[in-house]
Protein backbone atom coordinates (compact mmCIF):
# COMPACT_ATOMS: atom_id res chain seq x y z
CA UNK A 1 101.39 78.47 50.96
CA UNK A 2 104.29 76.62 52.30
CA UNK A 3 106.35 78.17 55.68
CA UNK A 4 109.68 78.54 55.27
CA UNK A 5 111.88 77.22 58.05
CA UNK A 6 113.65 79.40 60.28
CA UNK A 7 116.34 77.81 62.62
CA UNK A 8 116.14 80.96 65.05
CA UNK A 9 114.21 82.16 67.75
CA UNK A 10 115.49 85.28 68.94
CA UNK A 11 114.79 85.30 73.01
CA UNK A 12 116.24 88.16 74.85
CA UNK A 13 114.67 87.49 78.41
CA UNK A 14 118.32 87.53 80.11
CA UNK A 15 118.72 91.03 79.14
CA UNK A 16 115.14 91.96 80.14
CA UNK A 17 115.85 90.39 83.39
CA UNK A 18 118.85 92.19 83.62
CA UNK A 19 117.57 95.63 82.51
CA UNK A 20 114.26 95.61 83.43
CA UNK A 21 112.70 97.48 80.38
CA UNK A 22 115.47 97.80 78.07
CA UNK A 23 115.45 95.59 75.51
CA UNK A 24 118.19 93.43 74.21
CA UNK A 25 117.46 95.07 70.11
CA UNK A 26 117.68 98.38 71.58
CA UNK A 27 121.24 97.43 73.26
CA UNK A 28 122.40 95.29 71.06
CA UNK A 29 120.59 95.60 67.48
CA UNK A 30 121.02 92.62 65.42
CA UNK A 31 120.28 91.77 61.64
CA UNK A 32 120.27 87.77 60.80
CA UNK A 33 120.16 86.49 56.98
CA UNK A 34 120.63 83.27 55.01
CA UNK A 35 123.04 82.70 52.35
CA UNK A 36 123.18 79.73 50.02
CA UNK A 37 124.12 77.20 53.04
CA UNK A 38 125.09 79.63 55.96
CA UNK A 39 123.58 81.79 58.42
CA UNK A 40 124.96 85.46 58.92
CA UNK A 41 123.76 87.54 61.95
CA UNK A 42 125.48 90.85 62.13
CA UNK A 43 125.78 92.26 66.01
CA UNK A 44 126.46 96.48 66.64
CA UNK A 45 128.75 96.36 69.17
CA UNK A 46 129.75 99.98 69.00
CA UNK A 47 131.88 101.17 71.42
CA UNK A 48 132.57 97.97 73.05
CA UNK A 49 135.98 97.04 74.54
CA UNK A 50 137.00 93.86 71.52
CA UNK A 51 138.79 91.95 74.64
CA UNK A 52 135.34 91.75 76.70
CA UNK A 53 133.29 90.10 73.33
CA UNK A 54 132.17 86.45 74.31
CA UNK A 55 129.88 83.89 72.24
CA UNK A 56 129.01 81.26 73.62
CA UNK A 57 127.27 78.47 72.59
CA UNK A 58 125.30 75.83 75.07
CA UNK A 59 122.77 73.49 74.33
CA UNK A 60 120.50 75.26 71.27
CA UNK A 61 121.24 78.83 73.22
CA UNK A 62 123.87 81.32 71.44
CA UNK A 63 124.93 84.21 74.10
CA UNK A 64 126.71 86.88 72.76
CA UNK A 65 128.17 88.89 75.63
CA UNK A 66 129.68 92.50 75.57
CA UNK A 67 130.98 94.69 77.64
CA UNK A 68 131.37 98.97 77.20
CA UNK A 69 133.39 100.05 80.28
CA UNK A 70 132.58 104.09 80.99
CA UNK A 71 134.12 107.49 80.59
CA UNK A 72 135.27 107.61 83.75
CA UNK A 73 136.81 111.31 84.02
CA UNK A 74 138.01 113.62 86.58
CA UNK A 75 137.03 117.00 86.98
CA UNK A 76 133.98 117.33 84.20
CA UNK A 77 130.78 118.11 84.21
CA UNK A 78 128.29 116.22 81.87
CA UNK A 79 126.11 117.62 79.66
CA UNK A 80 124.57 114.68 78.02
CA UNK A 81 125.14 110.79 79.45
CA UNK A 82 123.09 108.54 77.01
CA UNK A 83 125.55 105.87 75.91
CA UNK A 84 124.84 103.14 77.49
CA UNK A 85 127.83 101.22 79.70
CA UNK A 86 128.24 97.50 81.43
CA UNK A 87 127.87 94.12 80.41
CA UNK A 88 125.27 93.40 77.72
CA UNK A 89 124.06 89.92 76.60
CA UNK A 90 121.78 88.57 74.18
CA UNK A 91 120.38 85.31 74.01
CA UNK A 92 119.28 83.26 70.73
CA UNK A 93 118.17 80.24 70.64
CA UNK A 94 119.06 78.38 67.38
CA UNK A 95 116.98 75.38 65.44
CA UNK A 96 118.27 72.04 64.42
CA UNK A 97 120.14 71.63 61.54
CA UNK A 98 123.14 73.97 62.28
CA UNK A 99 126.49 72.87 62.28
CA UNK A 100 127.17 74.59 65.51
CA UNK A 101 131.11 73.80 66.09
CA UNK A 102 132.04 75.58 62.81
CA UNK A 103 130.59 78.78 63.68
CA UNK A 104 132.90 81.65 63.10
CA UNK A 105 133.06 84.95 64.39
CA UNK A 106 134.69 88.27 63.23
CA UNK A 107 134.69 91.86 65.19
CA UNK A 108 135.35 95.03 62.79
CA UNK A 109 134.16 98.36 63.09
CA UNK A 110 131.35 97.78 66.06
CA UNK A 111 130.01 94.81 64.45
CA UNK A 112 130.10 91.15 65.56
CA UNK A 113 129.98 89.19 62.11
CA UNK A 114 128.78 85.70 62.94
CA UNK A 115 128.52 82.81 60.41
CA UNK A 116 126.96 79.99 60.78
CA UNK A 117 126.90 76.91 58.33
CA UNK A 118 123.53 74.71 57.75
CA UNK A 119 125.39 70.90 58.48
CA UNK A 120 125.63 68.64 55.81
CA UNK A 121 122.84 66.31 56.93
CA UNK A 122 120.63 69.18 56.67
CA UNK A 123 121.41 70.27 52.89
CA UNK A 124 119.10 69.56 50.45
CA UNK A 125 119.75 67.08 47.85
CA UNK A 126 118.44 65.38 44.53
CA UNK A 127 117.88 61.68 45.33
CA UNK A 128 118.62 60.05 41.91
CA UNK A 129 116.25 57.32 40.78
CA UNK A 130 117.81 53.96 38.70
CA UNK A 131 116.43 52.96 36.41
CA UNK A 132 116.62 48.97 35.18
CA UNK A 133 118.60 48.17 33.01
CA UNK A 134 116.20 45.57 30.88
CA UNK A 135 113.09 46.12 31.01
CA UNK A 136 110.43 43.51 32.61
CA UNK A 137 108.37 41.41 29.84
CA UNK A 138 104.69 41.29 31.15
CA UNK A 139 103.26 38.41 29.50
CA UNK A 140 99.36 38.46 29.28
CA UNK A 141 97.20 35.39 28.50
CA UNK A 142 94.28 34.91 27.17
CA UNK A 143 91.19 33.23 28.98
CA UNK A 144 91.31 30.74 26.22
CA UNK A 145 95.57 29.88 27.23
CA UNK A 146 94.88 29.55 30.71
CA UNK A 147 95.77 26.10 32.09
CA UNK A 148 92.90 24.45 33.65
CA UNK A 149 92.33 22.66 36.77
């Protein structure tokens, strides 16, 4: 059974430092794909002020970096505080092969579309084979035509 290669590594350590015990899927859920020659991961982001979004690559490391800024209200009383506010990062680390300074990056509706190309030297391709054009004429001799010393 052959293993398939996978450029990724998903490490969220900076957010568990960060957070202690929250983890970096359960603040910033991710789904990651391959399509013909690209790489799509899909970031929710929901609730997330669009001017605070930062990716940045370093190295083999992707951070993608988010921001929610709280409700910050006078004069209410809260009945229920679970959405989650401050800065956010997650951390991937991302295999050879990439063509890391054409990633793009789109933000729509909460999510954080990022696509990634495989680089050219990292496509497959057919290597084609020549063939001669004449073919070679293998003489054979006999033991009774070989020249004698």
């Amino acid at each position: 059974m052959a293993t398939r290669y996978d450029p990724f590594f998903d490490m969220d350590r900076l957010v568990g430092q960060m957070f202690g015990s929250v983890s970096a899927a359960a603040v910033m859920p991710m789904d990651l794909y391959r399509a013909g020659d690209h790489f799509v991961m899909h970031v929710d982001l929901p609730g997330a002020d669009p001017g605070t979004i930062d990716v940045n690559v370093e190295d083999r490391t992707m951070t993608v970096r988010a921001q929610r800024t709280p409700r910050t209200e006078d004069d209410v009383q809260w009945l229920a505080h679970e959405r989650p506010s401050g800065t956010y990062a997650r951390q991937v680390t991302l295999g050879r092969g990439l063509a890391l300074d054409a990633i793009s990056a789109t933000y729509a509706d909460g999510v954080l579309t990022l696509t990634i190309p495989v680089a050219e030297d990292a496509k497959p391709r057919k290597v084609e084979i020549q063939h001669a054009s004449t073919p070679a004429a293998i003489n054979a001799t006999t033991h009774e035509d070989a020249p004698t010393t």
